[in-house]
Protein backbone atom coordinates (compact mmCIF):
# COMPACT_ATOMS: atom_id res chain seq x y z
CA UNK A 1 0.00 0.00 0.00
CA UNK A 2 1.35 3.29 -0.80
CA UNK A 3 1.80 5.84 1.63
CA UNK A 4 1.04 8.67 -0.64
CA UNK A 5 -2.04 10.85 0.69
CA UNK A 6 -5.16 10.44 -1.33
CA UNK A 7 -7.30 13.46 -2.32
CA UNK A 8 -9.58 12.14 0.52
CA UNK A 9 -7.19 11.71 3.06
CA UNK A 10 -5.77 13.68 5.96
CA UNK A 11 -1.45 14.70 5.18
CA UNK A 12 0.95 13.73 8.13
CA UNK A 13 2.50 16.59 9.31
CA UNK A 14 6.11 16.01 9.82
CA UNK A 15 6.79 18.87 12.51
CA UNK A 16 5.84 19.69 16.01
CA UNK A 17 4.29 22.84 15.38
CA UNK A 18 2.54 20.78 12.34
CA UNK A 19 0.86 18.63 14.68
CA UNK A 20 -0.39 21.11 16.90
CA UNK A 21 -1.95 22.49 14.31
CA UNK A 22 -3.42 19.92 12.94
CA UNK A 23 -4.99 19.42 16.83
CA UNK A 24 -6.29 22.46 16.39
CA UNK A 25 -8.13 22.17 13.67
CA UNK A 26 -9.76 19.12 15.00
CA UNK A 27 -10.60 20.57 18.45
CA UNK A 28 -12.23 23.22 16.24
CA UNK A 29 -14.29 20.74 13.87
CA UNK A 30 -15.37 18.42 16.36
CA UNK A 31 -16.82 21.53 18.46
CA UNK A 32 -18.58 22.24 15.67
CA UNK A 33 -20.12 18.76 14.71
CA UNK A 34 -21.28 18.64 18.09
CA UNK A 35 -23.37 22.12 17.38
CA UNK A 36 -24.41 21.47 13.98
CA UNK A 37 -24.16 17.76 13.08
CA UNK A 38 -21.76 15.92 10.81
CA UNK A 39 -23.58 17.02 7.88
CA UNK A 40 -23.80 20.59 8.38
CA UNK A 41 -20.77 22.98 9.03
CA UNK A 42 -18.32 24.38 6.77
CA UNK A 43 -14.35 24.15 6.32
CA UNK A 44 -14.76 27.88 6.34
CA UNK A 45 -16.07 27.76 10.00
CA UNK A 46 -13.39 25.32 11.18
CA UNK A 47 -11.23 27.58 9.80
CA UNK A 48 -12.42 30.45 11.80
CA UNK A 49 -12.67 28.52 14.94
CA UNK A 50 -9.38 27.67 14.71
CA UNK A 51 -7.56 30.59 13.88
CA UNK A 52 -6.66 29.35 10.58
CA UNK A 53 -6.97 30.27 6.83
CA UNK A 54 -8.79 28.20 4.96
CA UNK A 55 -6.02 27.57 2.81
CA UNK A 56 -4.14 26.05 6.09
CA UNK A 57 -6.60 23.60 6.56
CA UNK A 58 -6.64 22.38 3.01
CA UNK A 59 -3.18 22.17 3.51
CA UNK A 60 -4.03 19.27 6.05
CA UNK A 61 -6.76 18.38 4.81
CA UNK A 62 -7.77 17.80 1.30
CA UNK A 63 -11.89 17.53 1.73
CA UNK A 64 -14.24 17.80 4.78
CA UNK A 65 -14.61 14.47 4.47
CA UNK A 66 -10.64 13.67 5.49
CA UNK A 67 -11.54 16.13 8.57
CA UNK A 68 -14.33 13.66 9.79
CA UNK A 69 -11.89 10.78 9.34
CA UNK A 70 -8.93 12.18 10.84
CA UNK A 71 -11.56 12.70 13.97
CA UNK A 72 -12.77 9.10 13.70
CA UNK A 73 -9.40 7.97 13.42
CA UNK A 74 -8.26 10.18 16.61
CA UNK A 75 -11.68 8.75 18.69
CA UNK A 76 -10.70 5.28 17.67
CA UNK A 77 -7.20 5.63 19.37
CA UNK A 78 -8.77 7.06 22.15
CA UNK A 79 -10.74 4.32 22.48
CA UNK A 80 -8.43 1.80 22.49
CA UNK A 81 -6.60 3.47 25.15
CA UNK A 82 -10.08 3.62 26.84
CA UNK A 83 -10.29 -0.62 26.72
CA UNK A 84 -7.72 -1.56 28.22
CA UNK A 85 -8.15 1.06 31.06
CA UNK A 86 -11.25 -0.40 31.92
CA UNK A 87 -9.72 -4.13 31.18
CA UNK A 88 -7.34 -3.16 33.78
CA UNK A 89 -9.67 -1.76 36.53
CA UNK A 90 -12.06 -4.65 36.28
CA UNK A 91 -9.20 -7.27 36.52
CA UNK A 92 -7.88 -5.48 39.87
CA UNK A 93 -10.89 -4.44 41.32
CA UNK A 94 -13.20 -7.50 41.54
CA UNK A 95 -13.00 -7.54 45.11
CA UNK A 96 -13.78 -4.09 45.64
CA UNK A 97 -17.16 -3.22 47.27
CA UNK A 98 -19.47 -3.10 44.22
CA UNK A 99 -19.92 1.30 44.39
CA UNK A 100 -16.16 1.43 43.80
CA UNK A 101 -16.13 -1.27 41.77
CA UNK A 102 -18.94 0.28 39.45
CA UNK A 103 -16.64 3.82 39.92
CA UNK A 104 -13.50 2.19 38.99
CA UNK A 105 -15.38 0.50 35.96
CA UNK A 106 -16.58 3.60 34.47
CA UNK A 107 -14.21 5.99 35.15
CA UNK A 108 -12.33 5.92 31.86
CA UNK A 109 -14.54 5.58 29.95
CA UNK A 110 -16.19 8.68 31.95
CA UNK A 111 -13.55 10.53 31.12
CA UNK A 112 -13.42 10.01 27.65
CA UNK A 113 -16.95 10.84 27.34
CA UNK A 114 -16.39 14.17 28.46
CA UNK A 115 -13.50 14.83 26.60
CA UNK A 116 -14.56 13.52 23.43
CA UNK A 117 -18.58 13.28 23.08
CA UNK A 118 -18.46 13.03 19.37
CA UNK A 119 -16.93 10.17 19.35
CA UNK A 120 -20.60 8.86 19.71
CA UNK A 121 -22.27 11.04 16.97
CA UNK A 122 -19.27 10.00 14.34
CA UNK A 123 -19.97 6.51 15.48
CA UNK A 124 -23.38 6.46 15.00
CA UNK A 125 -23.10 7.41 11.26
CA UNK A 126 -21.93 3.69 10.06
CA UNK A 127 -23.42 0.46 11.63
CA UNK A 128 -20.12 -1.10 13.32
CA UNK A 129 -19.34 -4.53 11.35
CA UNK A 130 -20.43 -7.01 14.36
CA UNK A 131 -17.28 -9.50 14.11
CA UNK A 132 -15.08 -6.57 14.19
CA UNK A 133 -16.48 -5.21 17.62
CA UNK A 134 -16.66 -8.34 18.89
CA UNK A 135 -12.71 -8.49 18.18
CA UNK A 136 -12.78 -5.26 19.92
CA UNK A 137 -14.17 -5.93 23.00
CA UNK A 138 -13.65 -9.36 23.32
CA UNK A 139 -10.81 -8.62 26.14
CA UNK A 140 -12.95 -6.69 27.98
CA UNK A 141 -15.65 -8.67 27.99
CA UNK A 142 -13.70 -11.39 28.91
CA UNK A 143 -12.18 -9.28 31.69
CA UNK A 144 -16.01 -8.33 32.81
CA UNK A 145 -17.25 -11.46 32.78
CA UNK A 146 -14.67 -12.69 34.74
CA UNK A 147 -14.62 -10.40 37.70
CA UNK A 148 -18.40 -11.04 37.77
CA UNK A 149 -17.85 -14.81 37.76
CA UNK A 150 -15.63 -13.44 40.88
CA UNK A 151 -18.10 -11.80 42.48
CA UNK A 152 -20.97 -14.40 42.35
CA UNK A 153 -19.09 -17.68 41.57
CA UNK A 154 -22.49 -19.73 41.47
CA UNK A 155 -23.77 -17.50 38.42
CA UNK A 156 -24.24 -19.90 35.42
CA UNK A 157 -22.83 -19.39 31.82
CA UNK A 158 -26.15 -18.24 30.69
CA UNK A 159 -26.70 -15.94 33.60
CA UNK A 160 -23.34 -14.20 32.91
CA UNK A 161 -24.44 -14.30 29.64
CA UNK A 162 -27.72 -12.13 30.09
CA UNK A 163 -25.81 -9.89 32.90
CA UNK A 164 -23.26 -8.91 30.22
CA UNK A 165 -25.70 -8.13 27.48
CA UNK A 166 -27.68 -6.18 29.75
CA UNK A 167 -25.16 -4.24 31.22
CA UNK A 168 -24.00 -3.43 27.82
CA UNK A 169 -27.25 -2.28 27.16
CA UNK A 170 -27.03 0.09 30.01
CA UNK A 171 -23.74 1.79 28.69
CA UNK A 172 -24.84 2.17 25.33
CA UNK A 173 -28.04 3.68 25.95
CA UNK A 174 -27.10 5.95 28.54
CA UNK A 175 -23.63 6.92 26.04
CA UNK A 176 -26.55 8.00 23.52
CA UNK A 177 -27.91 10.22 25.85
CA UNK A 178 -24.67 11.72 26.95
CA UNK A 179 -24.06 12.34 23.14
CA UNK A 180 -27.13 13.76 23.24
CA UNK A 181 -27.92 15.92 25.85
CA UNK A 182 -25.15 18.41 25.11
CA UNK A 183 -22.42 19.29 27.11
CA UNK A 184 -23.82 20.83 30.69
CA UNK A 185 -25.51 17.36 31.21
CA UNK A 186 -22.72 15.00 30.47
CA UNK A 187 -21.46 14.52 33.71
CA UNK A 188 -24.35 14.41 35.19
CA UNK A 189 -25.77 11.07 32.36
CA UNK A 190 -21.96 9.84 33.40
CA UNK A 191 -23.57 9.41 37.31
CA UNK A 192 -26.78 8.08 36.07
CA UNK A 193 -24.99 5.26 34.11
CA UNK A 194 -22.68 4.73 37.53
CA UNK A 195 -26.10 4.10 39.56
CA UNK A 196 -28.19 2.38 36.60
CA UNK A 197 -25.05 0.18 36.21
CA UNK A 198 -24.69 -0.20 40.34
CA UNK A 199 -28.50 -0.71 41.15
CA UNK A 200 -28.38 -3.68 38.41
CA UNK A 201 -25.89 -5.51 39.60
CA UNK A 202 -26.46 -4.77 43.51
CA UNK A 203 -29.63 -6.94 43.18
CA UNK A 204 -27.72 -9.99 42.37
CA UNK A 205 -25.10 -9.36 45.43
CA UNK A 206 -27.84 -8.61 47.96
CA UNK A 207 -28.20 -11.03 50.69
């Protein structure tokens, strides 16, 4: 494969200074996507949010279209960064008492929520291929499932099975409204996932 930029896709800056700027202009566009939609918004506007001439950007950028996949390809970085964070907490924090259990769970990806909330919008433009999230996720899940076997050793296989899918459930739903409800009520949907996420599993470790 060559490594020659396409007309649709973003040019590598090969400077410091390059790369901030190339930041920039992505801190700028996804601001914007989050106020007007994927669809909508200009490379005029970016440039103006950023500081930038228009020129600049096509410097980086050849289309709009190699903005939105420079930020996919930023989120999906992020995001692997975000798995194994939460890999990690689950694996050492089975034994916690379930609140900071739940806490430690969520935490990252809590954080990357607020930092990067279109992550969710840009991912809800293409239907994910299923065996390719499944690769995704399949540590964590793995990781999940075992620190619930943990915590409730005489859960079946099917039992874990319908926790898991319903505590997925619970994460994606509430990430849609965090996407959503715009940016003074993310942190607040970040708590209501801790507590949906806590009450659901607290009835299975009651006495």
């Amino acid at each position: 494969m060559s490594d020659t930029p396409t007309l649709s896709s973003p040019r590598p800056p090969r400077q410091e200074r390059g790369r901030r700027r190339m930041d920039e202009i992505l801190d700028a566009a996804e601001q914007l996507l989050l106020e007007v939609g994927p669809a909508n918004g200009s490379v005029q506007e970016i440039a103006r949010r950023a500081g930038s001439s228009v020129g600049s950007i096509y410097h980086f950028f050849p289309t709009k279209d190699a903005i939105v996949a420079a930020l996919r390809a930023r989120h999906e970085e992020e995001g692997k960064q975000v798995r194994v964070a939460i890999r990690e907490a689950v694996e050492t924090g089975a034994d916690l008492p379930l609140a900071e259990f739940v806490d430690r769970l969520i935490s990252p990806l809590a954080d990357f929520v607020e930092r990067r909330p279109a992550a969710f919008m840009l991912g809800a433009l293409d239907a994910p291929d299923e065996k390719e999230l499944a690769h995704k996720d399949a540590p964590l899940e793995e990781a999940l499932r075992a620190a619930l076997r943990h915590r409730d050793p005489h859960c079946s296989e099917d039992e874990l099975d319908r926790r898991l899918t319903v505590f997925g459930t619970i994460g994606r739903s509430v990430a849609d409204l965090i996407m959503r409800g715009g940016p003074q009520h993310r942190h607040a949907f970040v708590e209501e996932m801790k507590r949906a996420m806590y009450g659901y599993l607290l009835t299975y470790e009651m006495p």
